[in-house]
Protein backbone atom coordinates (compact mmCIF):
# COMPACT_ATOMS: atom_id res chain seq x y z
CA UNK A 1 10.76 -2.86 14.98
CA UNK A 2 7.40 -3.80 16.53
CA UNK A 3 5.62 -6.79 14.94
CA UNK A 4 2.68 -6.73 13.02
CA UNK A 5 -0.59 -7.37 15.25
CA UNK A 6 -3.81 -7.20 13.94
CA UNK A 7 -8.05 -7.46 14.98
CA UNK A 8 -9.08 -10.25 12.69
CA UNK A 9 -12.38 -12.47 12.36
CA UNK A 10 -10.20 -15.88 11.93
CA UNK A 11 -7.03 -16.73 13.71
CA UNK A 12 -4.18 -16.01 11.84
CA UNK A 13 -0.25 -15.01 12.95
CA UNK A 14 -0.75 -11.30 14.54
CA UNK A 15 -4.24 -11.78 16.29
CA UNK A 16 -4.60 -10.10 18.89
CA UNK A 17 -7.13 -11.77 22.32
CA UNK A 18 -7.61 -11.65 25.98
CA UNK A 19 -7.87 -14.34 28.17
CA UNK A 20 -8.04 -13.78 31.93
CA UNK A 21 -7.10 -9.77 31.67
CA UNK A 22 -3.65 -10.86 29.64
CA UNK A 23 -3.77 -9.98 26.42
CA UNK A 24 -2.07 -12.20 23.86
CA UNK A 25 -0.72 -12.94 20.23
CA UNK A 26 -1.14 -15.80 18.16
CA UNK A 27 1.91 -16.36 16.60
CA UNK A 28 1.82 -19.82 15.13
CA UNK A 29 -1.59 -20.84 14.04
CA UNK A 30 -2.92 -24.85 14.06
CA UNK A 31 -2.43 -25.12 10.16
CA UNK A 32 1.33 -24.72 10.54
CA UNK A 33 1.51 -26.43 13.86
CA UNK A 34 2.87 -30.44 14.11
CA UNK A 35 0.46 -31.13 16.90
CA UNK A 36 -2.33 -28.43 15.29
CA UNK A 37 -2.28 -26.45 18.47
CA UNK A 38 -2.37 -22.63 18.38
CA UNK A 39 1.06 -21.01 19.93
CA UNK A 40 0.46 -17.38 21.19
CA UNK A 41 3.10 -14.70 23.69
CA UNK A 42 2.02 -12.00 26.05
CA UNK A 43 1.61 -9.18 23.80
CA UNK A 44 2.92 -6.89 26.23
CA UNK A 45 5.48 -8.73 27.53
CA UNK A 46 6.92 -9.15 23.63
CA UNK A 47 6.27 -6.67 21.56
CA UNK A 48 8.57 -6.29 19.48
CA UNK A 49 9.15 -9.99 18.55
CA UNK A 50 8.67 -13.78 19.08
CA UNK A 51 10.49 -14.71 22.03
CA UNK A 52 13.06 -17.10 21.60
CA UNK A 53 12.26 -18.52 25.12
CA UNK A 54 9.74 -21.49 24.73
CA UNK A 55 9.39 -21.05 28.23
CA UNK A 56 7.66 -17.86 27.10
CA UNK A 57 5.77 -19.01 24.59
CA UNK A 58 2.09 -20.98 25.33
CA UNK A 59 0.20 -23.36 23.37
CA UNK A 60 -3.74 -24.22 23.38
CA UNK A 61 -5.90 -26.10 21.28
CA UNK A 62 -7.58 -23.79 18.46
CA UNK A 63 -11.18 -24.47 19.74
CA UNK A 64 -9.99 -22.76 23.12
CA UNK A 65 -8.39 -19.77 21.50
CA UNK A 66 -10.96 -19.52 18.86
CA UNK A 67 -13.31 -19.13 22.37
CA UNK A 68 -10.97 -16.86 23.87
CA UNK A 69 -10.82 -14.51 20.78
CA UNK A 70 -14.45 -14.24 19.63
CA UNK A 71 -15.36 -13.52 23.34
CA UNK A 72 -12.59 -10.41 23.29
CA UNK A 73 -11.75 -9.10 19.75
CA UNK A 74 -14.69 -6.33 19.86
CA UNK A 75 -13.44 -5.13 22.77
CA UNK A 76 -9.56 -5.26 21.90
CA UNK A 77 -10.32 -3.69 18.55
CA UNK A 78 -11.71 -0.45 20.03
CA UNK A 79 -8.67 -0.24 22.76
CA UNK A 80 -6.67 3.01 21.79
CA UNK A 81 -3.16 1.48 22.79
CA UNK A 82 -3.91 -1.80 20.36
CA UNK A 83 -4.11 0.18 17.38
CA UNK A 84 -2.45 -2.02 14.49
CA UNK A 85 0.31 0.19 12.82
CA UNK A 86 -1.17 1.95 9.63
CA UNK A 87 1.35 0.83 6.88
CA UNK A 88 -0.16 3.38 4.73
CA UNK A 89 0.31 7.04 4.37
CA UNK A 90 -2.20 8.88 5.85
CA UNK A 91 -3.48 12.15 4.91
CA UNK A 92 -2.11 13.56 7.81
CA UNK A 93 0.82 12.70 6.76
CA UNK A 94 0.98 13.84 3.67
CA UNK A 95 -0.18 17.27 4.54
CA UNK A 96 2.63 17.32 6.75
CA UNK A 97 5.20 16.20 4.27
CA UNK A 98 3.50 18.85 1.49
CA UNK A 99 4.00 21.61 4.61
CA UNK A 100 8.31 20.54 5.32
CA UNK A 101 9.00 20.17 1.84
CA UNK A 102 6.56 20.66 -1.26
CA UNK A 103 5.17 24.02 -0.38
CA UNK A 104 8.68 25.96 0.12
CA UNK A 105 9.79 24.14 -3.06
CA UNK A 106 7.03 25.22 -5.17
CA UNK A 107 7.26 28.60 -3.89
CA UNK A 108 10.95 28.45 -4.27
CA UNK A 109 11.13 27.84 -7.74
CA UNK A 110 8.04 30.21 -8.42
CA UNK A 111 6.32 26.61 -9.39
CA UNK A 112 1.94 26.90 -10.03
CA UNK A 113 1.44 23.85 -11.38
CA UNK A 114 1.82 20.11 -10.01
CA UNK A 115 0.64 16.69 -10.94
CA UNK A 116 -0.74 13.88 -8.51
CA UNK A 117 -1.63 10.48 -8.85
CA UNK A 118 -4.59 8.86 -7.62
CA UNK A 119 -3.49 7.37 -4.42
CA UNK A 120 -6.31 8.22 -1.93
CA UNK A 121 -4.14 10.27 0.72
CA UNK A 122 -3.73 12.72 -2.41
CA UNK A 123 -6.72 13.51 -3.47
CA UNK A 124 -9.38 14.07 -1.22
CA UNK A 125 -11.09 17.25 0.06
CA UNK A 126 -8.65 18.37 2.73
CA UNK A 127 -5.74 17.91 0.41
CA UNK A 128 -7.34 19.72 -2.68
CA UNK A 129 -8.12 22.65 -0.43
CA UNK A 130 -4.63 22.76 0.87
CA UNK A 131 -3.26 22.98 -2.62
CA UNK A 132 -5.84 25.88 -3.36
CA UNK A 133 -4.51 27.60 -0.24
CA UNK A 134 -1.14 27.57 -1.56
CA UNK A 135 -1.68 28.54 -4.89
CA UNK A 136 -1.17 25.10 -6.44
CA UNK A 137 -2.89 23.94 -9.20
CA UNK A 138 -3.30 20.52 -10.55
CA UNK A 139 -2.44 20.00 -13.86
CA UNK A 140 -4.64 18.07 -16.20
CA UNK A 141 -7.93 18.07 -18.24
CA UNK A 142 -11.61 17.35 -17.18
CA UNK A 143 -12.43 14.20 -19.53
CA UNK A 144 -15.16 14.49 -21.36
CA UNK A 145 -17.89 11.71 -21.28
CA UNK A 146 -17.14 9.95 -24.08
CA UNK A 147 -13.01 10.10 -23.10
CA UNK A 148 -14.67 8.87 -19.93
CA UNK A 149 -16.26 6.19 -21.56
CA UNK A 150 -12.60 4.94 -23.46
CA UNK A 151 -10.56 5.09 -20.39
CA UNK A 152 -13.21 3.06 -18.86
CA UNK A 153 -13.12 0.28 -21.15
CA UNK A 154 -8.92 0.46 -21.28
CA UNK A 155 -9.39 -0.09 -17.60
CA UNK A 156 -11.64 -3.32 -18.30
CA UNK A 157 -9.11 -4.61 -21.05
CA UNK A 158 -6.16 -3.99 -18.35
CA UNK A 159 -7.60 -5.98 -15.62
CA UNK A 160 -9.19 -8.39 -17.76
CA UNK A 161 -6.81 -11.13 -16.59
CA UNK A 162 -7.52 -10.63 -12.77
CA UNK A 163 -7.71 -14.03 -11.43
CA UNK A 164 -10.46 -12.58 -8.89
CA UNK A 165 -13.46 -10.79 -9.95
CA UNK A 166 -13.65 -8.80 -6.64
CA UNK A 167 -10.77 -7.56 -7.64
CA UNK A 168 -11.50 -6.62 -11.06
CA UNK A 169 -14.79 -5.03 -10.12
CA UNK A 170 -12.29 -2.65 -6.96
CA UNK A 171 -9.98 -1.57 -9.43
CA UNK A 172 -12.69 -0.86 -11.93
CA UNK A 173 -14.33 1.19 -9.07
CA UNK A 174 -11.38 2.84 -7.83
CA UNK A 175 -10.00 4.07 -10.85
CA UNK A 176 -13.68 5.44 -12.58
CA UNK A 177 -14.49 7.46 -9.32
CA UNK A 178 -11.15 8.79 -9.94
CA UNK A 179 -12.24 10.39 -13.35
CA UNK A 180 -14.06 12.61 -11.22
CA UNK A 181 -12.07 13.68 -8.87
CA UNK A 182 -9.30 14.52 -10.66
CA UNK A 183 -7.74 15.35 -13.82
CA UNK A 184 -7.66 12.84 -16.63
CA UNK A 185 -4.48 12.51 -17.40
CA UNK A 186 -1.34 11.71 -17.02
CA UNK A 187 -2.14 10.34 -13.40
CA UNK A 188 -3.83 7.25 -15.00
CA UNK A 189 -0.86 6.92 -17.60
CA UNK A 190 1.61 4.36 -16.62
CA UNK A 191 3.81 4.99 -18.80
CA UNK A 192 4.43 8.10 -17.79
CA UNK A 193 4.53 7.20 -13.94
CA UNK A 194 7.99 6.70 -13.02
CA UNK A 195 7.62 5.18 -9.54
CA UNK A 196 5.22 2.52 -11.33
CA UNK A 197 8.60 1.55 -12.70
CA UNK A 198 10.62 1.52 -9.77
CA UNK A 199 7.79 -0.64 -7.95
CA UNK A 200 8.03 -3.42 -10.50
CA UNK A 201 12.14 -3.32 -10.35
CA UNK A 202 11.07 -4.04 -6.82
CA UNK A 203 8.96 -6.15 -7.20
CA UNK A 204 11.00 -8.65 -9.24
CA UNK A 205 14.05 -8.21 -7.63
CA UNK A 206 11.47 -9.99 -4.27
CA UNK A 207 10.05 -12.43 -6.32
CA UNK A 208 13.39 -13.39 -8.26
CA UNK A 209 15.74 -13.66 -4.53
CA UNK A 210 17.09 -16.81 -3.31
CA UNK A 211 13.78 -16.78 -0.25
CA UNK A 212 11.31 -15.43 -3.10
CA UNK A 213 7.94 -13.98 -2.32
CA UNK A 214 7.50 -13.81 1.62
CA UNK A 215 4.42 -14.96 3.09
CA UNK A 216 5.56 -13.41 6.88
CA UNK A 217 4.44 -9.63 6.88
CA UNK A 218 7.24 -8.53 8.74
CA UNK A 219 9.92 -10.14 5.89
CA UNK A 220 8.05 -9.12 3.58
CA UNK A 221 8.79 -4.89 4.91
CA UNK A 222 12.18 -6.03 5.23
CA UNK A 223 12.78 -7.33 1.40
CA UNK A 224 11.05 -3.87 0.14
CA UNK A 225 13.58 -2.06 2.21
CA UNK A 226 16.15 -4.24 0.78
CA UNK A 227 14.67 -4.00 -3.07
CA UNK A 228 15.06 -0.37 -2.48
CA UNK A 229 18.78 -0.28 -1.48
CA UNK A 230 18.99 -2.88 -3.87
CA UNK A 231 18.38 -0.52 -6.93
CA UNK A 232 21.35 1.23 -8.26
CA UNK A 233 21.43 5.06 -7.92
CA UNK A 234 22.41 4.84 -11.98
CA UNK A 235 18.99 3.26 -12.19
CA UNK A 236 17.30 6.47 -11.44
CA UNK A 237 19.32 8.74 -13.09
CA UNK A 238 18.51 6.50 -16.42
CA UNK A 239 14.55 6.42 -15.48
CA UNK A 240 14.72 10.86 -15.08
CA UNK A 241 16.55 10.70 -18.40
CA UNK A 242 14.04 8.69 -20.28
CA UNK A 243 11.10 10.90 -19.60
CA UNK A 244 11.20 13.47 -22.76
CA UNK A 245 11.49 10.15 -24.58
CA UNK A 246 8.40 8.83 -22.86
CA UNK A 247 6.25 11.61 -23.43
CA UNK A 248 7.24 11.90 -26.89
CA UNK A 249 6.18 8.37 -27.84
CA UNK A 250 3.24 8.50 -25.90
CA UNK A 251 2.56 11.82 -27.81
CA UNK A 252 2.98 9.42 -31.03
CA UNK A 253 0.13 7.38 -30.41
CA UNK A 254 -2.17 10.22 -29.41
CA UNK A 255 -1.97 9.10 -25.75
CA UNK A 256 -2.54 5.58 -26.15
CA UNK A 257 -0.38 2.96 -24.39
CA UNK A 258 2.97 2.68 -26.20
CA UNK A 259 4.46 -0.65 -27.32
CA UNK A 260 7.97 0.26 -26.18
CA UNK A 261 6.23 0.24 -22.73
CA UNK A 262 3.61 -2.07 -22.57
């Protein structure tokens, strides 16, 4: 598994600079160092992990790196083969996966209608005009400007205890430009999102282990693969059952978030 590098303004663990042709990576920055000295490897030479070599491992003072890195990261962050890995799913991706697998299925089971959320690599122009290609229409209703309005201030109510108001004001972004992009409903209902469910089973089951949350990015992939194996293939089976029962109560309360799920 290759480590997780990265082009960043500060020097943190991952950064990628050059010094004298070599390219390197900070992996142990001044703030967690005894001495307060940045440790950095050969990129090249390791990497796929921290060597367990000291030998192979060298140590400068942060003023020098700091030097080292602001004179190089503009030039390392445009090189093709330093590329940080994209942890997210592209849209090229996604096409790909709709091509293998959704596609045949739909056609399969003589299937018209779908339902996405609003994750970006699902609902931009390239993706909408695939699923026009293949016949596939997404299910929903165009919200009219006073629905608009409501789901608007449900989103300020839900993020309402943000602890940072950059955040509050992304989410509040994200989710209104989504009202026009796609239908209304049910991708911005939680309730009826199943993964939603299966990412907070994960994300307890992190946050509740012996280690709890990770602050390395590299054990932190490694518990989510685990959280995942973790969950019991019962689990899901329960979760499928449950959904008449969801829509009916969220039927009950004319769409509204239900108490049995809030």
């Amino acid at each position: 598994m290759t480590v997780c590098f990265r082009h960043t303004k500060n020097l943190c663990v991952g950064t990628l600079f050059e010094d004298e042709g070599v390219v390197y990576r900070v992996v142990e920055t001044r703030a967690a160092a005894a001495n307060g000295n940045v440790s950095y490897v050969d990129h090249f030479q390791h990497p796929d992990e921290t060597p367990a070599d000291e030998e192979a491992i060298f140590e400068s003072t942060h003023d020098e790196v700091k030097e080292w890195h602001n004179a190089s990261r503009a030039v390392l962050a445009q090189r093709e083969d330093l590329q940080p890995p994209n942890g997210m799913q592209d849209t090229a991706k996604t096409l790909e996966i709709y091509e293998e697998d959704l596609y045949p299925t739909l056609e399969k089971y003589g299937i018209n209608d779908i339902v996405e959320d609003n994750a970006s690599p699902h609902n931009n122009t390239a993706i909408r005009e695939s699923h026009r290609t293949h016949g596939a229409n997404i299910v929903g209703y165009r919200a009219t400007a006073a629905e608009k309005e409501e789901i608007k201030e449900l989103i300020r109510h839900q993020t309402r205890h943000y602890r940072r108001d950059q955040d509050r004001r992304a989410q509040m972004t994200k989710q209104t430009r989504e009202l026009e992009r796609l239908p209304a409903w049910p991708p911005n209902s939680p309730d009826l999102n199943l993964i939603e469910v299966v990412w907070s089973w994960m994300v307890r089951w992190i946050r509740d282990s012996e280690e709890g949350w990770p602050a390395d990015p590299q054990v932190l992939k490694a518990k989510v693969l685990e959280a995942w194996e973790a969950i019991p293939l019962q689990s899901f089976r329960e979760l499928l059952r449950s959904y008449r029962i969801r829509l009916e109560a969220i039927h009950s309360v004319n769409g509204d978030r239900h108490p049995q799920f809030a």
